[in-house]
N, C-alpha and C. Protein backbone atom coordinates (compact mmCIF):
# COMPACT_ATOMS: atom_id res chain seq x y z
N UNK A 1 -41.43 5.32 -0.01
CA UNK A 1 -40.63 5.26 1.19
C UNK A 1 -39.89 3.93 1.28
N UNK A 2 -40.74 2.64 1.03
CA UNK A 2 -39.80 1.31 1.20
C UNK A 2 -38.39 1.53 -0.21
N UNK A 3 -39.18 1.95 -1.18
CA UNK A 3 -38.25 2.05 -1.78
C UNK A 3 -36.61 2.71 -1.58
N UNK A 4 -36.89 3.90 -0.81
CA UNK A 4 -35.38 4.70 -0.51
C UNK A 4 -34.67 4.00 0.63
N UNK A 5 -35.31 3.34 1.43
CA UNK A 5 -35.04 2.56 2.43
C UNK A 5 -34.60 1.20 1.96
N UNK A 6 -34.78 0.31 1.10
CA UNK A 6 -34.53 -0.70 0.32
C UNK A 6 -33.00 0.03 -0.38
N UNK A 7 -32.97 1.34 -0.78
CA UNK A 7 -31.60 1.53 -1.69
C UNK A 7 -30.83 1.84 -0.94
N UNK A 8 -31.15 2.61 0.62
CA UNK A 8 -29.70 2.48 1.55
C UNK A 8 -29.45 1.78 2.40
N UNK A 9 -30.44 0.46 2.37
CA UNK A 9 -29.98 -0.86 2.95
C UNK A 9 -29.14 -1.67 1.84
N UNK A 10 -29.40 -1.83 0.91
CA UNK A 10 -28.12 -1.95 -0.32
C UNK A 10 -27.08 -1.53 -0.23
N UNK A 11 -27.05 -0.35 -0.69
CA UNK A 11 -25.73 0.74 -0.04
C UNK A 11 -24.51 0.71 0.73
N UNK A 12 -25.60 0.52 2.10
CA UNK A 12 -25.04 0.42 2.97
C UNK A 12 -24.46 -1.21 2.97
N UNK A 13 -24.55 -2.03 2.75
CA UNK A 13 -24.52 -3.26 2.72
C UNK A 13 -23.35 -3.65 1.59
N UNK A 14 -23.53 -2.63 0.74
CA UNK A 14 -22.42 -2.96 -0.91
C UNK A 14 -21.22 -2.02 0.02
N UNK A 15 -21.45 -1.69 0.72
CA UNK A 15 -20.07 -0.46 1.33
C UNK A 15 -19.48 -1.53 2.20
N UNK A 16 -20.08 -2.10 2.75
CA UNK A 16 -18.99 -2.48 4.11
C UNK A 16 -19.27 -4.35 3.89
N UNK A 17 -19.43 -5.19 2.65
CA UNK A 17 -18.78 -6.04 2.19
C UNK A 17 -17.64 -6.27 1.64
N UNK A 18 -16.27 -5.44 1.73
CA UNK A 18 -14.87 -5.88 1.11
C UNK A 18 -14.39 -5.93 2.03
N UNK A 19 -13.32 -6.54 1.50
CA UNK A 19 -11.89 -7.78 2.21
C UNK A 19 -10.62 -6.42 2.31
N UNK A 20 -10.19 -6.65 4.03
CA UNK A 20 -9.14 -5.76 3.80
C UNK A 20 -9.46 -4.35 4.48
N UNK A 21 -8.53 -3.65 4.91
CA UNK A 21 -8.77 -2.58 5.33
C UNK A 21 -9.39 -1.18 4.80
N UNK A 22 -10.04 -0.58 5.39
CA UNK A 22 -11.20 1.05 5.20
C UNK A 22 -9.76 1.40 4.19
N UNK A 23 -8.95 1.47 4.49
CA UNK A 23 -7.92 2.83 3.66
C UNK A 23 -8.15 2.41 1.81
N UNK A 24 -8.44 1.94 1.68
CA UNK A 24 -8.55 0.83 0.21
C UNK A 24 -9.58 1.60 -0.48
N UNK A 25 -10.54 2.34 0.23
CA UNK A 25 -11.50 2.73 -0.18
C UNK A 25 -11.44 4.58 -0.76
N UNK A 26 -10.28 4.91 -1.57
CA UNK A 26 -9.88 6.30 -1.92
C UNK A 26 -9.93 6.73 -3.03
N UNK A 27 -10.28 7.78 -3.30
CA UNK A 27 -9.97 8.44 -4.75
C UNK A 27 -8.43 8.80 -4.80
N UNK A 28 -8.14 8.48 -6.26
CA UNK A 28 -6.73 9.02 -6.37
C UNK A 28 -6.57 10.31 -6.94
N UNK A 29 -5.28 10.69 -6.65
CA UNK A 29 -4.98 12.18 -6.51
C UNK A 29 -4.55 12.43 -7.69
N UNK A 30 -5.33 14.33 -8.62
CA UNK A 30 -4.96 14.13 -9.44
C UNK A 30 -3.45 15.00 -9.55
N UNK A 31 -2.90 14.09 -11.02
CA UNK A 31 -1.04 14.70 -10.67
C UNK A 31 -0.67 16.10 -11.80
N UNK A 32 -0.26 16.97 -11.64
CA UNK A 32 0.08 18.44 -11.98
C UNK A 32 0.70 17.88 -13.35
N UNK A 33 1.13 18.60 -14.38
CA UNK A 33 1.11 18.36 -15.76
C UNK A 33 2.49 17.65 -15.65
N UNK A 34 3.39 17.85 -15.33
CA UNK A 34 4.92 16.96 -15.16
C UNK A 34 4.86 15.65 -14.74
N UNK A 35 4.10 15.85 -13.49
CA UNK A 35 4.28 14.31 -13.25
C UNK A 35 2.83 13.43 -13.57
N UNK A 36 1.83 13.74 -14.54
CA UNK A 36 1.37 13.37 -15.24
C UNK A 36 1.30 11.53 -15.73
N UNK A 37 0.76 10.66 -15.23
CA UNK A 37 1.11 9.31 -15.39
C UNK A 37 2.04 8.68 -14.31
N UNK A 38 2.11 9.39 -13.26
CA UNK A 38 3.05 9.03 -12.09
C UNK A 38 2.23 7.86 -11.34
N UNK A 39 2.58 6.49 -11.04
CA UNK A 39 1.77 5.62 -10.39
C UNK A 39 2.79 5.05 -9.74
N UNK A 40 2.12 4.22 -8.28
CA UNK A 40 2.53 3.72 -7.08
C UNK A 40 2.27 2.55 -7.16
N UNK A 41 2.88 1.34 -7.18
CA UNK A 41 2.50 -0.01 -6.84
C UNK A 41 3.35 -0.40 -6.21
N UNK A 42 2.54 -2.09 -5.17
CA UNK A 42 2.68 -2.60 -4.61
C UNK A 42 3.10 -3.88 -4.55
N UNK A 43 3.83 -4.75 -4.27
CA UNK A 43 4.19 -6.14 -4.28
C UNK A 43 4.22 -6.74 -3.26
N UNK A 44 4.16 -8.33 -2.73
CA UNK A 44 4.72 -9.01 -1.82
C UNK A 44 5.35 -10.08 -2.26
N UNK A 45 6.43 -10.30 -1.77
CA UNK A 45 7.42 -11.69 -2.10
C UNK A 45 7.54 -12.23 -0.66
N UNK A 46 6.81 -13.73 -0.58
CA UNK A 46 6.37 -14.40 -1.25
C UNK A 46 5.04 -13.88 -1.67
N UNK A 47 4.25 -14.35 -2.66
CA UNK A 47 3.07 -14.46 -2.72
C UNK A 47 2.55 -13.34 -3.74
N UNK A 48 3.18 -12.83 -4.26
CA UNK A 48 3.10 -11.73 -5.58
C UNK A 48 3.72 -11.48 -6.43
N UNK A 49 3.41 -10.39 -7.25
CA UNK A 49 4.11 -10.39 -8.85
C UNK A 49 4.07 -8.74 -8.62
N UNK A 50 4.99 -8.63 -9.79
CA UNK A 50 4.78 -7.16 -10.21
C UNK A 50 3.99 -6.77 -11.03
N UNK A 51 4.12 -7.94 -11.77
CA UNK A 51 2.98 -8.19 -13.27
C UNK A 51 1.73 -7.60 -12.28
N UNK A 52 1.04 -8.20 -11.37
CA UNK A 52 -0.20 -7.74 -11.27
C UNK A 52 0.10 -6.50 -9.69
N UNK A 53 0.89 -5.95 -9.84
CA UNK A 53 0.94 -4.89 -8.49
C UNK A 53 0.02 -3.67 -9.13
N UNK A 54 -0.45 -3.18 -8.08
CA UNK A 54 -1.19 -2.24 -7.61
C UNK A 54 -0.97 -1.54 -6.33
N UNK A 55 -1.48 -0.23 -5.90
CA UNK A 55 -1.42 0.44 -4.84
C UNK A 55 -1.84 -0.37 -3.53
N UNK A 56 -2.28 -1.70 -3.55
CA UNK A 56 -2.68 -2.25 -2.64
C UNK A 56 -2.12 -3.68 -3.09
N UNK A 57 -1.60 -4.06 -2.24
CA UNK A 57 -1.04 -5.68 -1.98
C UNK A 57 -1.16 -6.64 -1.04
N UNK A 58 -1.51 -7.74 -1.14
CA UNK A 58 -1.55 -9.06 -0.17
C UNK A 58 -1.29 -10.18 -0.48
N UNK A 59 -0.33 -10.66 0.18
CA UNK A 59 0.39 -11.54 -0.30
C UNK A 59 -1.21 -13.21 -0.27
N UNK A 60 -0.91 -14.16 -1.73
CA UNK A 60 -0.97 -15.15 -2.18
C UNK A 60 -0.96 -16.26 -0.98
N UNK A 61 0.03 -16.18 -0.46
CA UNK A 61 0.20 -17.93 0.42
C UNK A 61 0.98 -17.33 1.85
N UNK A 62 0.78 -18.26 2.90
CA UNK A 62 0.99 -17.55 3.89
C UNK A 62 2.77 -17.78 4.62
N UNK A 63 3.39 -17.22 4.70
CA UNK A 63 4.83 -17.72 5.36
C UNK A 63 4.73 -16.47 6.61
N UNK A 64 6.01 -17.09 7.13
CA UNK A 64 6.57 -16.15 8.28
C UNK A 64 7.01 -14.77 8.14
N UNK A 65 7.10 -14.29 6.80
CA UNK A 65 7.55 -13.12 6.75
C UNK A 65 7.58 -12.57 5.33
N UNK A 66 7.63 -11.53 4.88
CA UNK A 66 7.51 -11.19 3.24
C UNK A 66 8.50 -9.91 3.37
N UNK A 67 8.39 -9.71 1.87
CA UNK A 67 9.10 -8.33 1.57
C UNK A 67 8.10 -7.86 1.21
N UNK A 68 7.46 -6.50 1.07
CA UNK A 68 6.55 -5.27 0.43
C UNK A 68 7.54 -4.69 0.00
N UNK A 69 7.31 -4.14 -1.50
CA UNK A 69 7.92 -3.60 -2.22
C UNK A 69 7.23 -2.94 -2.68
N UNK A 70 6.89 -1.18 -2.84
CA UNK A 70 6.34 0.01 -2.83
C UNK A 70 7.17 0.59 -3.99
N UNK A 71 6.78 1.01 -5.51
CA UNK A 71 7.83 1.41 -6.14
C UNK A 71 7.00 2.31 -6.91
N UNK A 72 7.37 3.30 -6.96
CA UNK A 72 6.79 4.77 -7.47
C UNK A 72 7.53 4.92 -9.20
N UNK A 73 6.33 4.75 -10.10
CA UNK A 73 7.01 5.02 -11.89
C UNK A 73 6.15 5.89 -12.22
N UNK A 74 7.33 7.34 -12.48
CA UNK A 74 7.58 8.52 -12.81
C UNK A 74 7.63 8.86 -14.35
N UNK A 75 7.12 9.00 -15.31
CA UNK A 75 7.97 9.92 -16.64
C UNK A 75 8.81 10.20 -16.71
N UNK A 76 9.55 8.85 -17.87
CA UNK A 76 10.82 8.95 -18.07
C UNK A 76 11.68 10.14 -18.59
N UNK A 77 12.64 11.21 -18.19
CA UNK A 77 13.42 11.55 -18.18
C UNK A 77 13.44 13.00 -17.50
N UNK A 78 12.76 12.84 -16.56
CA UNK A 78 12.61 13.65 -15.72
C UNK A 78 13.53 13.37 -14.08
N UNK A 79 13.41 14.28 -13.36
CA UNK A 79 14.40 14.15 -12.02
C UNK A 79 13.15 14.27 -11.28
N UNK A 80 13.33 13.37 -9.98
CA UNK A 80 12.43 13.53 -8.77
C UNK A 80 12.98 13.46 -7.86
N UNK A 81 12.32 14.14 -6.80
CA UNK A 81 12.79 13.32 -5.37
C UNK A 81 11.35 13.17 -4.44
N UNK A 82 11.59 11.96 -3.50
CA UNK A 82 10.37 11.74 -2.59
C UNK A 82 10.78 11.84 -1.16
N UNK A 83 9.52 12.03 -0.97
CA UNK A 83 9.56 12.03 0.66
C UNK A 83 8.34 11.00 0.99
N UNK A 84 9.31 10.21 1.43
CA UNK A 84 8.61 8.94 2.31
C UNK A 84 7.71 9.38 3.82
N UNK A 85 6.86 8.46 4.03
CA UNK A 85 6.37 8.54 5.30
C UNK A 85 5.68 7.08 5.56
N UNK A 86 6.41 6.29 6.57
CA UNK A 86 6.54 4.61 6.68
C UNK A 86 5.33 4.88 8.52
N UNK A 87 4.81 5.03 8.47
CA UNK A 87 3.79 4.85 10.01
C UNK A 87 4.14 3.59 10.73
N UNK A 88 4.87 3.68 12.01
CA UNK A 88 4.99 2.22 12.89
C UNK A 88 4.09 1.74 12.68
N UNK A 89 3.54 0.58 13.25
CA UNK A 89 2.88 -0.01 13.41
C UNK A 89 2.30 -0.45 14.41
N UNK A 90 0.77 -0.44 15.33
CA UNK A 90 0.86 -0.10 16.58
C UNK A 90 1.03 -1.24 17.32
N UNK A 91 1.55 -1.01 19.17
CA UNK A 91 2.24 -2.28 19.64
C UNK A 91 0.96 -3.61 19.52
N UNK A 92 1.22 -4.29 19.79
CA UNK A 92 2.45 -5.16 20.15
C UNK A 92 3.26 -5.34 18.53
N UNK A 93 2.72 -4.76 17.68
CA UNK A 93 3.14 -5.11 16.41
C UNK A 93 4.72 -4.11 15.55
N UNK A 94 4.93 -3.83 16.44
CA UNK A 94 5.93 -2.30 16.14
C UNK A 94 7.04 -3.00 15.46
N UNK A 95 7.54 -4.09 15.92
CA UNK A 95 8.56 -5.38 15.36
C UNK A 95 8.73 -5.62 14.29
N UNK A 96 7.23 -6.07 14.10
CA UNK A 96 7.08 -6.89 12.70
C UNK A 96 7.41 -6.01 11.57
N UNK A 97 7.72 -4.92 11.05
CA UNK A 97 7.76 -3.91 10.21
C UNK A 97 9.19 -3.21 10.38
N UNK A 98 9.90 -3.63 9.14
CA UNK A 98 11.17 -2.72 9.07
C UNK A 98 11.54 -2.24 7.49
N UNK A 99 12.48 -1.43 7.73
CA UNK A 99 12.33 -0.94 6.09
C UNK A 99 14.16 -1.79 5.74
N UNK A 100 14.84 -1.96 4.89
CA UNK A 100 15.20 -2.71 4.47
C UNK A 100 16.07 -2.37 3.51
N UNK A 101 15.08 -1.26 2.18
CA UNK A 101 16.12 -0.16 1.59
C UNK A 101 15.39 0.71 0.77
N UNK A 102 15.80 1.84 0.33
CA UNK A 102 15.03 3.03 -0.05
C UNK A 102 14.60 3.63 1.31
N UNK A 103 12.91 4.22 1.12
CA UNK A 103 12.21 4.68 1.66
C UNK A 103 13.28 6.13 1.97
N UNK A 104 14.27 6.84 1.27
CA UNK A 104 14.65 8.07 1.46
C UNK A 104 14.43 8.80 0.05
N UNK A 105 14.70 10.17 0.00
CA UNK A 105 14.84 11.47 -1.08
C UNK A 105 14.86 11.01 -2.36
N UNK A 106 16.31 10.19 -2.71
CA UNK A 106 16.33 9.85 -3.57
C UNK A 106 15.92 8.58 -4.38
N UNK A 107 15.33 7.74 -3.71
CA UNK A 107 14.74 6.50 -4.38
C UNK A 107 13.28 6.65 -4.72
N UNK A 108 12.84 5.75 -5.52
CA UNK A 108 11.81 6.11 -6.01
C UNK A 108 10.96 4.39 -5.38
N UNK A 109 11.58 3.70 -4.78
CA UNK A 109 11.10 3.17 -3.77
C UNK A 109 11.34 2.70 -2.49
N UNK A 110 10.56 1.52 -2.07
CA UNK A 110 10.77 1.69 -0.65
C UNK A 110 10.12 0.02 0.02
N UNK A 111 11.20 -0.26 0.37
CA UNK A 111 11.01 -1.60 0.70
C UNK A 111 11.23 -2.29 2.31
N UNK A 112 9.72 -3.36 2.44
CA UNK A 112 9.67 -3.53 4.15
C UNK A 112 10.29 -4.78 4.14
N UNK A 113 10.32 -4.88 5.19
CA UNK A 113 10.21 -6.01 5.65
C UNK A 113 9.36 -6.67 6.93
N UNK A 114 8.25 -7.24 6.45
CA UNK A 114 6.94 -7.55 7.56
C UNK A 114 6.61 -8.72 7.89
N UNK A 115 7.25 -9.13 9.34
CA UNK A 115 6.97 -10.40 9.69
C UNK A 115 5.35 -10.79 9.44
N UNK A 116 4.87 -11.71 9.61
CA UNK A 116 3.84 -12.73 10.06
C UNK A 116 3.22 -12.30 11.52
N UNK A 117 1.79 -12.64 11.77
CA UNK A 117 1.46 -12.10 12.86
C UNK A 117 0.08 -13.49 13.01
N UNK A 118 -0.45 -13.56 14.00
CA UNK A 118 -1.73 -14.17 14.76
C UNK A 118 -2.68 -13.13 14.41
N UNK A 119 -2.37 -11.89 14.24
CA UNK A 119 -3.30 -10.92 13.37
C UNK A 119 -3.26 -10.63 12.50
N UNK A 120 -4.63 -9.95 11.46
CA UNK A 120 -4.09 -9.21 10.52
C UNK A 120 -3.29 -8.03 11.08
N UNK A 121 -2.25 -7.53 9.58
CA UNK A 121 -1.18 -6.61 9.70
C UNK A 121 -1.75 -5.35 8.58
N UNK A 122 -1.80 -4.30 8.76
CA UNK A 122 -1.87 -3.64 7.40
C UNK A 122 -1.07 -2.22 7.84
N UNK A 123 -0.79 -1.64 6.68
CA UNK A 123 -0.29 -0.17 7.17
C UNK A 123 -0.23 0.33 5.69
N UNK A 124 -0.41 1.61 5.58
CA UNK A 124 -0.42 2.73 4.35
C UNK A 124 1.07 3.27 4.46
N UNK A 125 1.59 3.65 3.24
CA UNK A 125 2.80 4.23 2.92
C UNK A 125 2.63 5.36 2.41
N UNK A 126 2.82 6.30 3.07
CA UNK A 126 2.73 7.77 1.56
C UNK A 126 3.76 8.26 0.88
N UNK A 127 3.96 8.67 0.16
CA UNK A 127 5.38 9.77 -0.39
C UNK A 127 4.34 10.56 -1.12
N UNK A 128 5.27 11.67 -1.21
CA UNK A 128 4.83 12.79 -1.95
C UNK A 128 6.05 12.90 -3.26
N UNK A 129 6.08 12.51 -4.41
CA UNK A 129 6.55 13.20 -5.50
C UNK A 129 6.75 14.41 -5.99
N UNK A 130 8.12 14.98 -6.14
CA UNK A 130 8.51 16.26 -6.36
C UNK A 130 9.17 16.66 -7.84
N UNK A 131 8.69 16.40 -8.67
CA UNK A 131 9.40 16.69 -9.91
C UNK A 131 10.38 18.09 -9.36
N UNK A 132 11.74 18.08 -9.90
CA UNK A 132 12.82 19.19 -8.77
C UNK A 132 12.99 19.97 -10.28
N UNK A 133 12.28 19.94 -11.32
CA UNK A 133 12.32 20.96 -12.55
C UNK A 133 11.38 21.74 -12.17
N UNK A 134 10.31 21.69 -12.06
CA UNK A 134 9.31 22.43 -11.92
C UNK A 134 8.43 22.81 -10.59
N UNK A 135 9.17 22.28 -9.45
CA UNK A 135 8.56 21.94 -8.34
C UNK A 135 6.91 21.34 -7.72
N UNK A 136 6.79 20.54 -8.79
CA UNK A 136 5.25 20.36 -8.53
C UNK A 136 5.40 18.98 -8.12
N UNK A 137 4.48 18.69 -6.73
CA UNK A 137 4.58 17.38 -6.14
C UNK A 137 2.74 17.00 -6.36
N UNK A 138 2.71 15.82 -6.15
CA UNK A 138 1.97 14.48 -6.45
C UNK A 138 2.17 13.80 -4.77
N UNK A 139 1.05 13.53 -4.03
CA UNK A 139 0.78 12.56 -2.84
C UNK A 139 0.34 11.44 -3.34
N UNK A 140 1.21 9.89 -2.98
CA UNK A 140 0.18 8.92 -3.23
C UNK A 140 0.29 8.45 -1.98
N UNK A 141 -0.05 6.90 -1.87
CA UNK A 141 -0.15 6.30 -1.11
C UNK A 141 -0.20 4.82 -1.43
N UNK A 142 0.12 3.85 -0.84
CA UNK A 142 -0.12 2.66 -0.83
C UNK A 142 -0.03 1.93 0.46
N UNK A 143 -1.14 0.69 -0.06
CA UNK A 143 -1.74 -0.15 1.40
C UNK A 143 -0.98 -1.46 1.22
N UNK A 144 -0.43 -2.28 1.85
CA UNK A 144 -0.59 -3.69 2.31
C UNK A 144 -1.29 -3.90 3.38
N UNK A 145 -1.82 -5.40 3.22
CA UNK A 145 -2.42 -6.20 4.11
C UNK A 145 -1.72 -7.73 4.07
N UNK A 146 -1.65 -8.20 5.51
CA UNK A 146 -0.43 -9.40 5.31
C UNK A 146 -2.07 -10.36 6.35
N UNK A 147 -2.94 -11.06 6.12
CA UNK A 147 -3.62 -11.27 6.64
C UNK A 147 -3.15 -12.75 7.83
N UNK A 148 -4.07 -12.58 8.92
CA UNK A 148 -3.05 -13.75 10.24
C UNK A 148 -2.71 -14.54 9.60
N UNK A 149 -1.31 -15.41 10.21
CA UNK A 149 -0.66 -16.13 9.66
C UNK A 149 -0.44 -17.52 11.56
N UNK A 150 -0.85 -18.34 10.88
CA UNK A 150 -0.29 -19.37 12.36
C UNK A 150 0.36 -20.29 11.68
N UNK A 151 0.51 -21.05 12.92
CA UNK A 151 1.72 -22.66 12.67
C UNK A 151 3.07 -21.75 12.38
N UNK A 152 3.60 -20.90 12.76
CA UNK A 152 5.22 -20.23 12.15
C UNK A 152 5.24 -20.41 10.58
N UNK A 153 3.63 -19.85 10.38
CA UNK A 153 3.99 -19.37 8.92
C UNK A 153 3.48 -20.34 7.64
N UNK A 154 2.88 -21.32 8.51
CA UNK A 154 2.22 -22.50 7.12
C UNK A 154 1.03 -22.36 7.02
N UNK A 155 -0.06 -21.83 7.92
CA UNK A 155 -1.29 -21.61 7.11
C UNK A 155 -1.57 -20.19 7.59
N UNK A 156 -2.77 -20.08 7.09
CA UNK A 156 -3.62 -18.77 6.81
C UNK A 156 -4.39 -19.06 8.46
N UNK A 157 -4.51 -17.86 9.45
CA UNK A 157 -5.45 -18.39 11.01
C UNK A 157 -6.94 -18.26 10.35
């Protein structure tokens, strides 16, 4: 008995030690034979690379404001189209979050623009991928987290 009780006090304990928001915590979806190798990454400028993007991003150093850059790579020589879905952000924070360019049909990404906050900021992006040969779509998703920012943008709160 101490024993099973010892492994879901672990457990439980290895679950809800990470940095960053619950949404982080997903299996990815698997993609239909066309779009096959289809992946979603994430960037922030300042404070990131593409070199190391992933479906989840947070920016490096803290300023007043960043770009997120969300860019969906497809198998080359194929046609797609996406459908974006950008979630406000709830008040008082509705501001801080604008899109900038893409985020429609035909781009294959989708770019914010997210002020700085006294709070953390995070929000999920979805599109759904439509290979338009074969009609088979792919859901991903991607997270940023822009964590509080004070002084107008020089340190981390």
């Amino acid at each position: 008995m101490k024993i099973r009780l010892l492994a879901a006090a672990v457990t439980l304990t290895a679950a809800g030690a990470h940095a960053g928001p619950a949404s982080l915590q997903r299996s990815p979806a698997i993609a239909p034979d066309s779009l096959s190798g289809t992946v979603i990454k994430c960037w922030t400028t300042p404070g990131g690379s593409s070199g190391s993007a992933t479906d989840y991003c947070v920016p490096s150093v803290p300023a007043s404001g960043y770009a997120v850059n969300i860019q969906v790579y497809a198998p080359a020589g194929g046609t797609y189209s996406y459908a974006w879905t950008v979630p406000a952000l709830p008040p008082p924070f509705g501001a801080k979050q604008s899109i900038f360019s893409g985020c429609i049909s035909t781009t294959s990404y989708c770019n914010l623009a997210v002020g700085s906050a006294g709070s953390d900021l995070d929000n999920t992006i979805f599109v759904t991928v439509t290979d338009t040969a074969t009609s088979e779509t792919l859901p991903l998703e991607a997270t940023y987290w822009i964590p509080a920012v004070c002084g107008g943008g020089s340190s981390w709160c």
